[in-house]
PDB file of N, CA and C in Angstrom:
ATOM      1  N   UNK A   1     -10.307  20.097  14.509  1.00  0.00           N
ATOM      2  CA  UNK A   1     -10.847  18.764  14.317  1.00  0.00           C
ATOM      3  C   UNK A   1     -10.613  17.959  15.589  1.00  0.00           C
ATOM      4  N   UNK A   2     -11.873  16.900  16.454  1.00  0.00           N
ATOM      5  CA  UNK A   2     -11.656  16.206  17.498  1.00  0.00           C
ATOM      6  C   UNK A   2     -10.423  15.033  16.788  1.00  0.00           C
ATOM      7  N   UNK A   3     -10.013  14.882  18.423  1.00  0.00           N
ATOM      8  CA  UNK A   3      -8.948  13.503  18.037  1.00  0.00           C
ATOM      9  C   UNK A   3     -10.059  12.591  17.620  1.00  0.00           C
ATOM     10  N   UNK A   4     -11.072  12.087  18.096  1.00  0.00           N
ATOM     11  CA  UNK A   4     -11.759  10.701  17.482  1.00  0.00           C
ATOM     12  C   UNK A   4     -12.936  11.061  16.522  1.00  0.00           C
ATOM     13  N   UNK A   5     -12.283  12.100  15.485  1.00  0.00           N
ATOM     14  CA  UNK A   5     -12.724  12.334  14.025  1.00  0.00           C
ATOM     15  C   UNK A   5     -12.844  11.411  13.295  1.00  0.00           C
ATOM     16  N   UNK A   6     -13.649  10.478  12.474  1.00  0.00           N
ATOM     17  CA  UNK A   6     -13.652   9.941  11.867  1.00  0.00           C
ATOM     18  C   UNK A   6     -11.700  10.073  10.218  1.00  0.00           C
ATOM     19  N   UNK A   7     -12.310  10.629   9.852  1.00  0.00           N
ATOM     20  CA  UNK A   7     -11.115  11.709   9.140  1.00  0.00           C
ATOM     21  C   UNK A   7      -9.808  11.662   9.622  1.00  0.00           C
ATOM     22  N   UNK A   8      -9.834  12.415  10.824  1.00  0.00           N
ATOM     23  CA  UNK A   8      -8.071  12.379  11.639  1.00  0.00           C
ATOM     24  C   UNK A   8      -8.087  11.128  12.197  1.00  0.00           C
ATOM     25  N   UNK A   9      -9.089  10.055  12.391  1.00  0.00           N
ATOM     26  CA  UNK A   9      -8.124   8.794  12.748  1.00  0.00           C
ATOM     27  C   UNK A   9      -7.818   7.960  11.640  1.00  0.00           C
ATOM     28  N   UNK A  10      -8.781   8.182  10.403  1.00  0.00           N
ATOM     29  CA  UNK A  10      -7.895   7.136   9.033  1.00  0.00           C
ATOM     30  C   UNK A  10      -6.747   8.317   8.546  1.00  0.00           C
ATOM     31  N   UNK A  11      -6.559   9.315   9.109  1.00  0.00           N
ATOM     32  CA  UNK A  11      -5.673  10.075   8.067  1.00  0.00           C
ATOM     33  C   UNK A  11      -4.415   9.539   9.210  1.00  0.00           C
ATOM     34  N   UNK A  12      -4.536   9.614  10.165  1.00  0.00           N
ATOM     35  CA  UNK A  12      -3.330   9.207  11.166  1.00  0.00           C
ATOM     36  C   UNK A  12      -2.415   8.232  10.646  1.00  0.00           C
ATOM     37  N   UNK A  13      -3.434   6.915  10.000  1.00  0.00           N
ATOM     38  CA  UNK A  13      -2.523   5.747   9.773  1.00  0.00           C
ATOM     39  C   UNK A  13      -2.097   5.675   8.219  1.00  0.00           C
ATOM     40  N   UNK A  14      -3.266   6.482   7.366  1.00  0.00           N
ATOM     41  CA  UNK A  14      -3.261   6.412   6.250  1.00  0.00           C
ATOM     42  C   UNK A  14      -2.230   7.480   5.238  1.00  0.00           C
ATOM     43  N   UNK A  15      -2.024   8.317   6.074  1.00  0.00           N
ATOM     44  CA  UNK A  15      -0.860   9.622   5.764  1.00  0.00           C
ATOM     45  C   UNK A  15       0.810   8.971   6.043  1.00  0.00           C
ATOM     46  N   UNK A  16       1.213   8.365   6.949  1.00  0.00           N
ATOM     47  CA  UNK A  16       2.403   7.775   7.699  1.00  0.00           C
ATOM     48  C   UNK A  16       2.806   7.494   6.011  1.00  0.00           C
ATOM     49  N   UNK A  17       3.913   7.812   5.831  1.00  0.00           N
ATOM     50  CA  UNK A  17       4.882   7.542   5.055  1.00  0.00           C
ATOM     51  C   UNK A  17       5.059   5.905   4.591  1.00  0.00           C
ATOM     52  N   UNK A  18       5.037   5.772   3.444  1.00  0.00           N
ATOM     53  CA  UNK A  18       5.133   4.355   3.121  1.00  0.00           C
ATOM     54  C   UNK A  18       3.762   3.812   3.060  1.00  0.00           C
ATOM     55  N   UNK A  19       3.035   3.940   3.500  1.00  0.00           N
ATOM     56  CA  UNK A  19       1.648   3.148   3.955  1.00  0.00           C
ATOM     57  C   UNK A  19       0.847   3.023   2.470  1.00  0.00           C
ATOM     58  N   UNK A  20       0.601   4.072   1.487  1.00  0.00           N
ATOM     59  CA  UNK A  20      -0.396   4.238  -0.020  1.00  0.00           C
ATOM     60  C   UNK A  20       0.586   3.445  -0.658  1.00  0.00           C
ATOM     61  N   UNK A  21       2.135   3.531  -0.902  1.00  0.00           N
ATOM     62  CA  UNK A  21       2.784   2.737  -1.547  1.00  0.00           C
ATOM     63  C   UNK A  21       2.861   1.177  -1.283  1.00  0.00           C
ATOM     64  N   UNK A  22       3.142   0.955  -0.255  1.00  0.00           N
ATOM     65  CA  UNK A  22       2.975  -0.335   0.415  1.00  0.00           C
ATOM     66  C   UNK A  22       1.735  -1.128  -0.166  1.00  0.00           C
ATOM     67  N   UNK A  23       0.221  -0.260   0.065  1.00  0.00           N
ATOM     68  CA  UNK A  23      -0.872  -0.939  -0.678  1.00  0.00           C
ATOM     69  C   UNK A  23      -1.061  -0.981  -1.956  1.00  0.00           C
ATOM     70  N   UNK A  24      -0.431  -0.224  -2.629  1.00  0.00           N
ATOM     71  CA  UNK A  24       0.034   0.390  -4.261  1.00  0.00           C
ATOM     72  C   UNK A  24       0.933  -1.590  -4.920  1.00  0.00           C
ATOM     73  N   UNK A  25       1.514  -1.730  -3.959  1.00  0.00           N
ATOM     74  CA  UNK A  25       2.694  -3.038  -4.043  1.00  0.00           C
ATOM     75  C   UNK A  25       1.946  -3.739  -3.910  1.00  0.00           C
ATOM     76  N   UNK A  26       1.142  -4.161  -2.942  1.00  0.00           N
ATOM     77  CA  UNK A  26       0.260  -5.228  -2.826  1.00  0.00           C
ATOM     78  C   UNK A  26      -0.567  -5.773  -3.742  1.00  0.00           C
ATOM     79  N   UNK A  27      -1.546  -4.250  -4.050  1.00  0.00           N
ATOM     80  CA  UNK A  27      -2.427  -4.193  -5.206  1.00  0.00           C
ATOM     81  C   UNK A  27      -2.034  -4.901  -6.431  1.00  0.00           C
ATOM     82  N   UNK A  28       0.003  -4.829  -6.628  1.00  0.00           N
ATOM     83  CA  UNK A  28      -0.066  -4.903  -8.241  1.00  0.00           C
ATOM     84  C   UNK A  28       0.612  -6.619  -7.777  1.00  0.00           C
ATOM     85  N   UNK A  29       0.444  -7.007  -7.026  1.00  0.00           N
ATOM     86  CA  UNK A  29       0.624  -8.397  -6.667  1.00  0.00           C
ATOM     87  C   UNK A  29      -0.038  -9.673  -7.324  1.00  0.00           C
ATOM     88  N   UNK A  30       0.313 -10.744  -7.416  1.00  0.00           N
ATOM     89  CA  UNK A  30      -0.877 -11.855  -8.214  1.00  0.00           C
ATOM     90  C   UNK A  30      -1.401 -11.581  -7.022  1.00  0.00           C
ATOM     91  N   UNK A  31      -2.708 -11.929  -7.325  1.00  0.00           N
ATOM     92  CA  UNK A  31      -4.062 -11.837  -5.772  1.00  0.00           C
ATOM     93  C   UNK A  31      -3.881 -11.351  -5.153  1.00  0.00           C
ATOM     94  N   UNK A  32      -3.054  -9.672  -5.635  1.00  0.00           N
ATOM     95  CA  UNK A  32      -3.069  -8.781  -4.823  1.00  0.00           C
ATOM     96  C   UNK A  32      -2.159  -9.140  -3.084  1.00  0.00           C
ATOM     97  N   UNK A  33      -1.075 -10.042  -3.510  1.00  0.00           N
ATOM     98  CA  UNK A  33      -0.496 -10.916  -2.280  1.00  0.00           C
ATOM     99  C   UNK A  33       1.377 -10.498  -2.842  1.00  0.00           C
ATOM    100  N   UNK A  34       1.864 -10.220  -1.960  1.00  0.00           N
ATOM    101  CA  UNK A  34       3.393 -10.418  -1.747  1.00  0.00           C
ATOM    102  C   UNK A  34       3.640 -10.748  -0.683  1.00  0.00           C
ATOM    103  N   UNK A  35       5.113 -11.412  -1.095  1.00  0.00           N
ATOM    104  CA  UNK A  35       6.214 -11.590   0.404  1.00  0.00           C
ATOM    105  C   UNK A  35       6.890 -10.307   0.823  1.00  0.00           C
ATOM    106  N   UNK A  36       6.761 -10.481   2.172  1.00  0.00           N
ATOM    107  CA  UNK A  36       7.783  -9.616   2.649  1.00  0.00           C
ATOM    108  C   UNK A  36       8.606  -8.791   2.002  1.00  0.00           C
ATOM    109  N   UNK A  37       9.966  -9.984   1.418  1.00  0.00           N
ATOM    110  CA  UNK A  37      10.817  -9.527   0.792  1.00  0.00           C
ATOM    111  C   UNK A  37      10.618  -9.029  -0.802  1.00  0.00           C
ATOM    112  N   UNK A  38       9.496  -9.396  -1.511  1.00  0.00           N
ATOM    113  CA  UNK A  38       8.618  -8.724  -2.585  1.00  0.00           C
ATOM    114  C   UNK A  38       8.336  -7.597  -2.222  1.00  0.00           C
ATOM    115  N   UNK A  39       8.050  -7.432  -1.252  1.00  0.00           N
ATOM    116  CA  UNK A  39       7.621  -5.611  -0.407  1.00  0.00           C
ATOM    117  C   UNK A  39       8.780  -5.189  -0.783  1.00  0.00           C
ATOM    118  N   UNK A  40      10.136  -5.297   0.402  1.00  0.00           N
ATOM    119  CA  UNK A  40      11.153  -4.833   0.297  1.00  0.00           C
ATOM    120  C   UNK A  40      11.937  -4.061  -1.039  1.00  0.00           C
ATOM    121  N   UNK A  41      11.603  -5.403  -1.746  1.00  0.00           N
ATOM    122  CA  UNK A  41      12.490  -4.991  -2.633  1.00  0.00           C
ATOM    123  C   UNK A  41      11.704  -3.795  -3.641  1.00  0.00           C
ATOM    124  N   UNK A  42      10.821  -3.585  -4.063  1.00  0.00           N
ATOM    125  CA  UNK A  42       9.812  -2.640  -4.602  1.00  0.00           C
ATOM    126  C   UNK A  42      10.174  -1.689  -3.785  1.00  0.00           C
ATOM    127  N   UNK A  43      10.381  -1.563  -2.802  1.00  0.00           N
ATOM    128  CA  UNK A  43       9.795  -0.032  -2.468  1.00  0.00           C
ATOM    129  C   UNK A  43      11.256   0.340  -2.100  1.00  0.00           C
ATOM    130  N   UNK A  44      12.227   1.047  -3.282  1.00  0.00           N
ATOM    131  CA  UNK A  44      13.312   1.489  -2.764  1.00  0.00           C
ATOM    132  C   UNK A  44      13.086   2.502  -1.889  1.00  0.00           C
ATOM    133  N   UNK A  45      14.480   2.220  -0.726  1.00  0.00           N
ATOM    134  CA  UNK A  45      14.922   3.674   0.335  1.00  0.00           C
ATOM    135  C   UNK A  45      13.848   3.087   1.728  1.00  0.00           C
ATOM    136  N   UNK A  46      13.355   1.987   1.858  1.00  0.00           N
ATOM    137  CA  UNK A  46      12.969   1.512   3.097  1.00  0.00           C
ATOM    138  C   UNK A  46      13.132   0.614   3.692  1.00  0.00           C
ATOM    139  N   UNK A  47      13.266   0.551   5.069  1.00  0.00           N
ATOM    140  CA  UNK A  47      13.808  -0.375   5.669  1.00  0.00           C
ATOM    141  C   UNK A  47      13.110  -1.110   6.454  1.00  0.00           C
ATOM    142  N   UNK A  48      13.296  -2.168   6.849  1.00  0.00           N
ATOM    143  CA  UNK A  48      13.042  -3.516   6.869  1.00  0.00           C
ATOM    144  C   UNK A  48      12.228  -3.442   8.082  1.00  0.00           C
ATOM    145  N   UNK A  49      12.574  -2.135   9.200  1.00  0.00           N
ATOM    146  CA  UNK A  49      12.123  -2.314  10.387  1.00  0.00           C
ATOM    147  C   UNK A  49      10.946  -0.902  10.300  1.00  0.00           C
ATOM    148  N   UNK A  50      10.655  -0.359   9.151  1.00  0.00           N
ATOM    149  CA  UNK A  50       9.637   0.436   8.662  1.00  0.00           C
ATOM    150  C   UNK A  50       8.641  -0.599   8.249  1.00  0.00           C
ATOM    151  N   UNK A  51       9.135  -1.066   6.834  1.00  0.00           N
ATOM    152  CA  UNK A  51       8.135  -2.106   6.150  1.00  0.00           C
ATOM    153  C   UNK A  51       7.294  -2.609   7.372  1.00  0.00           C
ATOM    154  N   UNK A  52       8.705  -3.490   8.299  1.00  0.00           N
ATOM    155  CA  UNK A  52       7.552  -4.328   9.036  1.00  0.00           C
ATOM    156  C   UNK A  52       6.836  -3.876   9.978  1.00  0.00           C
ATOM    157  N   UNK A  53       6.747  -2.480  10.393  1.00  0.00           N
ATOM    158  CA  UNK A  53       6.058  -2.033  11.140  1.00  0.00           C
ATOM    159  C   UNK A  53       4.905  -1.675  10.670  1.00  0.00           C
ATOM    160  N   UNK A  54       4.996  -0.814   9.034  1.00  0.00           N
ATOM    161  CA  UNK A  54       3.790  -0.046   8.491  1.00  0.00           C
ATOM    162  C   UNK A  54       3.096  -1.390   8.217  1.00  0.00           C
ATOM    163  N   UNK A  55       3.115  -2.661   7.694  1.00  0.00           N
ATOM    164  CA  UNK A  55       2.931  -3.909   7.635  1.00  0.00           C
ATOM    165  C   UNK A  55       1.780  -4.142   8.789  1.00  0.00           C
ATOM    166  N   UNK A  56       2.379  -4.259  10.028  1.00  0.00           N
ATOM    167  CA  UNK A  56       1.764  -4.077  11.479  1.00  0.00           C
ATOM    168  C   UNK A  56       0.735  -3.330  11.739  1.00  0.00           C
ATOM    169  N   UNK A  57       0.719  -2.648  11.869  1.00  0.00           N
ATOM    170  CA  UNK A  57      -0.672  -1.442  11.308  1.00  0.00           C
ATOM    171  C   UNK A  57      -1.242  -1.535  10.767  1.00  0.00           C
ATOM    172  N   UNK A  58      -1.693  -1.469   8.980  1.00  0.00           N
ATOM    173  CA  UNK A  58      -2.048  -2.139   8.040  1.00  0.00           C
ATOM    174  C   UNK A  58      -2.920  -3.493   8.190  1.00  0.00           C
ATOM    175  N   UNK A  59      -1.993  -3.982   8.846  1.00  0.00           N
ATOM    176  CA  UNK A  59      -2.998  -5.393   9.392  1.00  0.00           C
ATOM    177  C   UNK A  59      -3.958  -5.224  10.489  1.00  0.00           C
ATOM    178  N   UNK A  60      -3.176  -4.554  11.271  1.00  0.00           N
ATOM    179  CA  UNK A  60      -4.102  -3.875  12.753  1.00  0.00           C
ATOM    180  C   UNK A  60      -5.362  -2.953  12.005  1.00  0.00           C
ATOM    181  N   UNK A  61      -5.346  -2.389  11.169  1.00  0.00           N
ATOM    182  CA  UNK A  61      -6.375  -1.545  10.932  1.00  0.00           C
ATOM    183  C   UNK A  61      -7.633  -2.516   9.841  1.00  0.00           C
ATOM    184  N   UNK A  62      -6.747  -3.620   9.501  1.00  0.00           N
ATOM    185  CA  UNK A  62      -7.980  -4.393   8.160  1.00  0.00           C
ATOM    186  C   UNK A  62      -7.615  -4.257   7.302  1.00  0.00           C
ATOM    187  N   UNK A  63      -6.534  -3.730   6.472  1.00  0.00           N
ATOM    188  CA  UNK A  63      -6.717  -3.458   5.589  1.00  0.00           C
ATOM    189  C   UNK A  63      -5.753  -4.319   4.580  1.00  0.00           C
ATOM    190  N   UNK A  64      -5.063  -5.433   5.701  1.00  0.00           N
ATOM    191  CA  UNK A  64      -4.035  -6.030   5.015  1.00  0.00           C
ATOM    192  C   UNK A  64      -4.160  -7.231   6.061  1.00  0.00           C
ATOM    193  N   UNK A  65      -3.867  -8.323   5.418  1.00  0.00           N
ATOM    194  CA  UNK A  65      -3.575  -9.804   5.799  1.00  0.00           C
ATOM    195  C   UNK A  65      -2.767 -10.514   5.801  1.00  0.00           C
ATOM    196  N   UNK A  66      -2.063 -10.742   7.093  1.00  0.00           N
ATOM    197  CA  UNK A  66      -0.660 -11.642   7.211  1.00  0.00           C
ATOM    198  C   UNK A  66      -0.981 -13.476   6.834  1.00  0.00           C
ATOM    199  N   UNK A  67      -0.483 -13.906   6.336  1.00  0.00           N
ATOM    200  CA  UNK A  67      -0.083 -15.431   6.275  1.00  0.00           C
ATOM    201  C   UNK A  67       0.985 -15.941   6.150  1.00  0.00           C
ATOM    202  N   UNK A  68       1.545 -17.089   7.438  1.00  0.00           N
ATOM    203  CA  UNK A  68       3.064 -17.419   7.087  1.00  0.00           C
ATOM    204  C   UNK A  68       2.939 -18.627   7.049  1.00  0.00           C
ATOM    205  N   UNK A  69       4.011 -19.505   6.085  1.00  0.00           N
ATOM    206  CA  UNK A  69       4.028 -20.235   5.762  1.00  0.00           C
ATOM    207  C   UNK A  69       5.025 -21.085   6.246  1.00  0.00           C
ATOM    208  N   UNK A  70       4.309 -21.760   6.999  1.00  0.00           N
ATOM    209  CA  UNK A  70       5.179 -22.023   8.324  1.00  0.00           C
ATOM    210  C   UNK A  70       5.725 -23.627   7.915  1.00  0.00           C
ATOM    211  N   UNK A  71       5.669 -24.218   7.111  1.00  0.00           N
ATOM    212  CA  UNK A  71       6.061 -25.230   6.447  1.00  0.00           C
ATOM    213  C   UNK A  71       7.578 -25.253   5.572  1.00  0.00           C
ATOM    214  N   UNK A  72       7.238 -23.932   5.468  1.00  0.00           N
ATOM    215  CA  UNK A  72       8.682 -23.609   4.600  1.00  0.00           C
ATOM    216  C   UNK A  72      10.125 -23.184   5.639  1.00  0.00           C
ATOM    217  N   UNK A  73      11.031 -23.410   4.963  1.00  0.00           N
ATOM    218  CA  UNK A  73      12.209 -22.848   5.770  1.00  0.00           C
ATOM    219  C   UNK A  73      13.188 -22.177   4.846  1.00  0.00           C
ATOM    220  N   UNK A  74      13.410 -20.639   5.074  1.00  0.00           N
ATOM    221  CA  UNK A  74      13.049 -19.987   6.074  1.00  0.00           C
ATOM    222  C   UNK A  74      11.523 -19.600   6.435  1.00  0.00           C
ATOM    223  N   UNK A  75      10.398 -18.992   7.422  1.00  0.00           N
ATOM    224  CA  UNK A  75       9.557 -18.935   6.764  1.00  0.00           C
ATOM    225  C   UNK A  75       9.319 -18.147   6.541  1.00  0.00           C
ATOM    226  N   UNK A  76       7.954 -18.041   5.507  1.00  0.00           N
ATOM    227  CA  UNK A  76       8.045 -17.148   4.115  1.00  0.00           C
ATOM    228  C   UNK A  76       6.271 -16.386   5.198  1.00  0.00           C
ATOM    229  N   UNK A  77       6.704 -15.132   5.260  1.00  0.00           N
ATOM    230  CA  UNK A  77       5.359 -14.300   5.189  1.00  0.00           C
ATOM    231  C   UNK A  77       4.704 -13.544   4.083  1.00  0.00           C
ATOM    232  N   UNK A  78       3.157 -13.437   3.789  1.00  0.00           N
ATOM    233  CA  UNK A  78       2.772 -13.315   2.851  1.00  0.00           C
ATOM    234  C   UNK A  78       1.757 -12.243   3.220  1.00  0.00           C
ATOM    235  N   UNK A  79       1.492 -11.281   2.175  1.00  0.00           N
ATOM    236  CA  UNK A  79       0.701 -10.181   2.895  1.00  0.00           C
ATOM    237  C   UNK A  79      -0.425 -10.009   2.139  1.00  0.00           C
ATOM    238  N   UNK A  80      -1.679  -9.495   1.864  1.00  0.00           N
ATOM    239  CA  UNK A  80      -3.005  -9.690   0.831  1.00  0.00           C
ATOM    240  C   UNK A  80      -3.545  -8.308   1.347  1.00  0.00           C
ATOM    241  N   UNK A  81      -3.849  -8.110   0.374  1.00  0.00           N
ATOM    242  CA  UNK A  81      -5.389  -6.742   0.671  1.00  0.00           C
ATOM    243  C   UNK A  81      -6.730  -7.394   0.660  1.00  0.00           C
ATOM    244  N   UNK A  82      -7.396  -7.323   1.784  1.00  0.00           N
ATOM    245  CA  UNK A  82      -8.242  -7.489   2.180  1.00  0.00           C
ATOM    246  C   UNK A  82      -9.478  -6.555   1.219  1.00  0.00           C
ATOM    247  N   UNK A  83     -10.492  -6.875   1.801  1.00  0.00           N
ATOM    248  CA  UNK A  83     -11.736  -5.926   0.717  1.00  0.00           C
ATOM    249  C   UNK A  83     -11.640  -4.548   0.983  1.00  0.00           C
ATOM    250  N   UNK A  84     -11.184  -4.343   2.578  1.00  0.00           N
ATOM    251  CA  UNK A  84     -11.030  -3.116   2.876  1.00  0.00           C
ATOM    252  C   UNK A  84     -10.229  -2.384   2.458  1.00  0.00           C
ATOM    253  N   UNK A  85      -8.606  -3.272   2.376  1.00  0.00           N
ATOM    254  CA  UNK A  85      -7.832  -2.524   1.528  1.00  0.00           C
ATOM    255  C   UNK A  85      -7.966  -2.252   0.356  1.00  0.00           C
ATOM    256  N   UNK A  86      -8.622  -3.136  -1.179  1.00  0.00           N
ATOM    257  CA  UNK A  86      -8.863  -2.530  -1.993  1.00  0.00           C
ATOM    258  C   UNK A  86      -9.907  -1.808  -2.475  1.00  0.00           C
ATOM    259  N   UNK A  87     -10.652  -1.646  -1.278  1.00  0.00           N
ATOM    260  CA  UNK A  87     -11.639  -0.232  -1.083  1.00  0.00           C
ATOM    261  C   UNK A  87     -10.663   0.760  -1.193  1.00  0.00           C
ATOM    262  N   UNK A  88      -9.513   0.653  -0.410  1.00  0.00           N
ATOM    263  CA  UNK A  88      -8.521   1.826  -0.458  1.00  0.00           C
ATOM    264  C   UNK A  88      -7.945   2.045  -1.212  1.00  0.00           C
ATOM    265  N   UNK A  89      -7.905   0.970  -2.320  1.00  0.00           N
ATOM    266  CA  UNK A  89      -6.749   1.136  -3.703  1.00  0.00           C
ATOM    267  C   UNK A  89      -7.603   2.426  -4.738  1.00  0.00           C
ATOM    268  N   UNK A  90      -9.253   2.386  -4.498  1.00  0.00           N
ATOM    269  CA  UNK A  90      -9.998   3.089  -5.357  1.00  0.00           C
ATOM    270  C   UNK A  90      -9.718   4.765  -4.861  1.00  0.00           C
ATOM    271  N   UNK A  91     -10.095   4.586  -3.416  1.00  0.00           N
ATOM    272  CA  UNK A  91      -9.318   5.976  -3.189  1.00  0.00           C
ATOM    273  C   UNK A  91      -8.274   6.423  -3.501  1.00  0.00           C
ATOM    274  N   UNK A  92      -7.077   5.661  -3.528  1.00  0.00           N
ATOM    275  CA  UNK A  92      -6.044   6.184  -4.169  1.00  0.00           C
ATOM    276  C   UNK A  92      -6.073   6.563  -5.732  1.00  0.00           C
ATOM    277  N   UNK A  93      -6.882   5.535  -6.320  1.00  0.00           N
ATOM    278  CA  UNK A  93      -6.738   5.761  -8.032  1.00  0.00           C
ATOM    279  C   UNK A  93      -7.843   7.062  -7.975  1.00  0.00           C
ATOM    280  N   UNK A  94      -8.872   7.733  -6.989  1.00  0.00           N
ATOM    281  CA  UNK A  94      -9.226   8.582  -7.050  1.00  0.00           C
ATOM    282  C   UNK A  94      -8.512  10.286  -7.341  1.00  0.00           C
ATOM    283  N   UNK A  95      -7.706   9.524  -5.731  1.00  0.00           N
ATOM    284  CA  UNK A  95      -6.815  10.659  -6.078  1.00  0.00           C
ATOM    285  C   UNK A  95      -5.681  11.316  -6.832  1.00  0.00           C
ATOM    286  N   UNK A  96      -5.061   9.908  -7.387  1.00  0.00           N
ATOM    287  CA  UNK A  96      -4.422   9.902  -8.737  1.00  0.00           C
ATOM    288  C   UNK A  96      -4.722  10.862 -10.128  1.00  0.00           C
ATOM    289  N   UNK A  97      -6.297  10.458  -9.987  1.00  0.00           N
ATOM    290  CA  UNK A  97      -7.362  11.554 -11.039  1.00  0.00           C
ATOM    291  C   UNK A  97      -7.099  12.574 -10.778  1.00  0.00           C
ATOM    292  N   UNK A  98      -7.626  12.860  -9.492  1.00  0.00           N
ATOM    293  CA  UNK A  98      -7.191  14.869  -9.426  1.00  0.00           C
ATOM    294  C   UNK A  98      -5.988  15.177  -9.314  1.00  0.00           C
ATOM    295  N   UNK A  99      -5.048  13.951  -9.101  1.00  0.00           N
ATOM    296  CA  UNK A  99      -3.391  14.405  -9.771  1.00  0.00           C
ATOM    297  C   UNK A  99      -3.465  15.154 -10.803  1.00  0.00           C
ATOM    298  N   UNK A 100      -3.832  13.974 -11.828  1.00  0.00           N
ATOM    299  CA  UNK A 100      -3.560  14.295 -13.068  1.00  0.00           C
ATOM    300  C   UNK A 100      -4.303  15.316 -13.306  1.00  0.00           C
ATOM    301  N   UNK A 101      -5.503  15.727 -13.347  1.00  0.00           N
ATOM    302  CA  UNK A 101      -6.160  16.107 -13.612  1.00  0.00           C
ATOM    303  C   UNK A 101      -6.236  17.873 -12.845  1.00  0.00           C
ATOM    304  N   UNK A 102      -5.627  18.501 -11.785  1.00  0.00           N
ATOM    305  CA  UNK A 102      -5.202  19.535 -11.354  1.00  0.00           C
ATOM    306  C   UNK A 102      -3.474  20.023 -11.019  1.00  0.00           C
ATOM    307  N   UNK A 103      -3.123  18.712 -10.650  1.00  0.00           N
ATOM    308  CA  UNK A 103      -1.954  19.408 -10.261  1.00  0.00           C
ATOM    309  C   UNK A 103      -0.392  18.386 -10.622  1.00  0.00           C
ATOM    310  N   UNK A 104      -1.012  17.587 -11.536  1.00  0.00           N
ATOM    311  CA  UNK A 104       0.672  16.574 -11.938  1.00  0.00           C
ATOM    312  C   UNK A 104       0.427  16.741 -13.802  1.00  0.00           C
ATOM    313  N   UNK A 105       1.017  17.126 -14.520  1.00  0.00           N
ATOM    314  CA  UNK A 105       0.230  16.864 -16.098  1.00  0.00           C
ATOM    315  C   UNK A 105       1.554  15.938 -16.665  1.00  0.00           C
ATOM    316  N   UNK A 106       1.533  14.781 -16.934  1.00  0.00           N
ATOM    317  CA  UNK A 106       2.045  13.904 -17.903  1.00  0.00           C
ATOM    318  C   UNK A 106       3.583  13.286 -17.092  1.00  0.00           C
ATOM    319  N   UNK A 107       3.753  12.760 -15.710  1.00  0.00           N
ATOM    320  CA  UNK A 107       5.398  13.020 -15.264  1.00  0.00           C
ATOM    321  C   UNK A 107       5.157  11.684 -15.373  1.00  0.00           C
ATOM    322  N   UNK A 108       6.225  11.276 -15.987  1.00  0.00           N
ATOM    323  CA  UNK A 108       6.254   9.537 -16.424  1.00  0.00           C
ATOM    324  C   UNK A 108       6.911   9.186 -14.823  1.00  0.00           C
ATOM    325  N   UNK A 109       5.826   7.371 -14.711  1.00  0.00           N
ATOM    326  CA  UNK A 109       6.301   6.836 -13.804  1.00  0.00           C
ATOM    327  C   UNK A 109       6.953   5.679 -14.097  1.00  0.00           C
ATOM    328  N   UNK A 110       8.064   5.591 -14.295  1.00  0.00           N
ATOM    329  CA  UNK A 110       8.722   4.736 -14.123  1.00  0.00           C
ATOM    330  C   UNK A 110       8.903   4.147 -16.279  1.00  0.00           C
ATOM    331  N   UNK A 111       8.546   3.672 -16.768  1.00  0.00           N
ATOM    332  CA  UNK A 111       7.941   3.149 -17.900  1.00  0.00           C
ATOM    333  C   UNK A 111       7.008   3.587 -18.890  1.00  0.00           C
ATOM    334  N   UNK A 112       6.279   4.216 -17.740  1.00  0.00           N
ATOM    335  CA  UNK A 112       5.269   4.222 -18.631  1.00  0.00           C
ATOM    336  C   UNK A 112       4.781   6.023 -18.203  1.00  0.00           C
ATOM    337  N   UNK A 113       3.575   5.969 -18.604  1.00  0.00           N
ATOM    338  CA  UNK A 113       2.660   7.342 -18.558  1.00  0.00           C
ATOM    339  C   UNK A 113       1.681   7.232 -17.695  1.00  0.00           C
ATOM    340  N   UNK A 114       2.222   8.343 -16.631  1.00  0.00           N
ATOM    341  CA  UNK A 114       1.035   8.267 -14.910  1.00  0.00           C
ATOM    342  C   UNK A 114      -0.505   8.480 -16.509  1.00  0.00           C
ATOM    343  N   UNK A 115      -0.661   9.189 -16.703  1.00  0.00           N
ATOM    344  CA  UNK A 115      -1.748   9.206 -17.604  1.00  0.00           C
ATOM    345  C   UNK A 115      -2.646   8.157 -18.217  1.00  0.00           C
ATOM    346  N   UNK A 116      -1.381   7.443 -18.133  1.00  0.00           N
ATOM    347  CA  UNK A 116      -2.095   6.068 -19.135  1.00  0.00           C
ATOM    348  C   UNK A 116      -1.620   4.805 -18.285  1.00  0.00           C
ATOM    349  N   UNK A 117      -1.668   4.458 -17.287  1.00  0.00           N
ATOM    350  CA  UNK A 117      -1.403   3.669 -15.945  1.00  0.00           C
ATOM    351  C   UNK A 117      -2.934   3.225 -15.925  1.00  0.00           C
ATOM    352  N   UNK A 118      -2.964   1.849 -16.081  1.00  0.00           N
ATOM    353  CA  UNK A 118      -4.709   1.229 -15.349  1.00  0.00           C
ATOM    354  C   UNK A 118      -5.109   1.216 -13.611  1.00  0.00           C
ATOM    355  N   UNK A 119      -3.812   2.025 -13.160  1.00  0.00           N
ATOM    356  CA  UNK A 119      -4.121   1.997 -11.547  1.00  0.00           C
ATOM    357  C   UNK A 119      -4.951   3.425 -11.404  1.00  0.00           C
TER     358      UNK A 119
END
């Protein structure tokens, strides 16, 4: 496959560790929006100087939107999925399907049933 594959350049940013979860967090956000530290704390086992990097990217690519709220103290950054990103949330719930559906059968996430999850 060429380096400027359509394919190998969204899989470059879109494979990186943290990155589907990160938009996974966003997604289940009111308006699809968290803080920072709303990130943080969701996504156990990552750190602060990951978040804010995969964050960085994410935004660099479209698919996510920084706003800080620069009125407040301390200030508060706020992150959104853009249209592009929840173009990407469908791919993921795509591939969720052929989880379930070939190769994960019934492994509870968290609460509830990957099966019966509206994501």
């Amino acid at each position: 496959m060429q380096e400027g594959c359509t394919v190998n350049q969204t899989v470059k940013y879109i494979a990186r560790k943290w990155t589907m979860l990160i938009l996974l967090e966003l997604y289940k956000g009111k308006g699809h929006t968290r803080r920072f530290s709303e990130l943080k704390g969701c996504l156990a086992g990552i750190t602060q100087k990951v978040l804010s990097a995969r964050l960085k990217e994410l935004e660099r690519e479209g698919l996510v939107e920084k706003k800080m709220d620069i009125e407040a103290f301390p200030l508060k950054s706020e992150y959104t999925l853009t249209e592009s990103g929840l173009e990407m949330i469908e791919v993921i719930k795509s591939i969720k399907l052929w989880a379930l559906r070939w190769k994960i059968k019934n492994i509870e996430c968290g609460s509830q049933d990957c099966g019966q999850c509206v994501l």
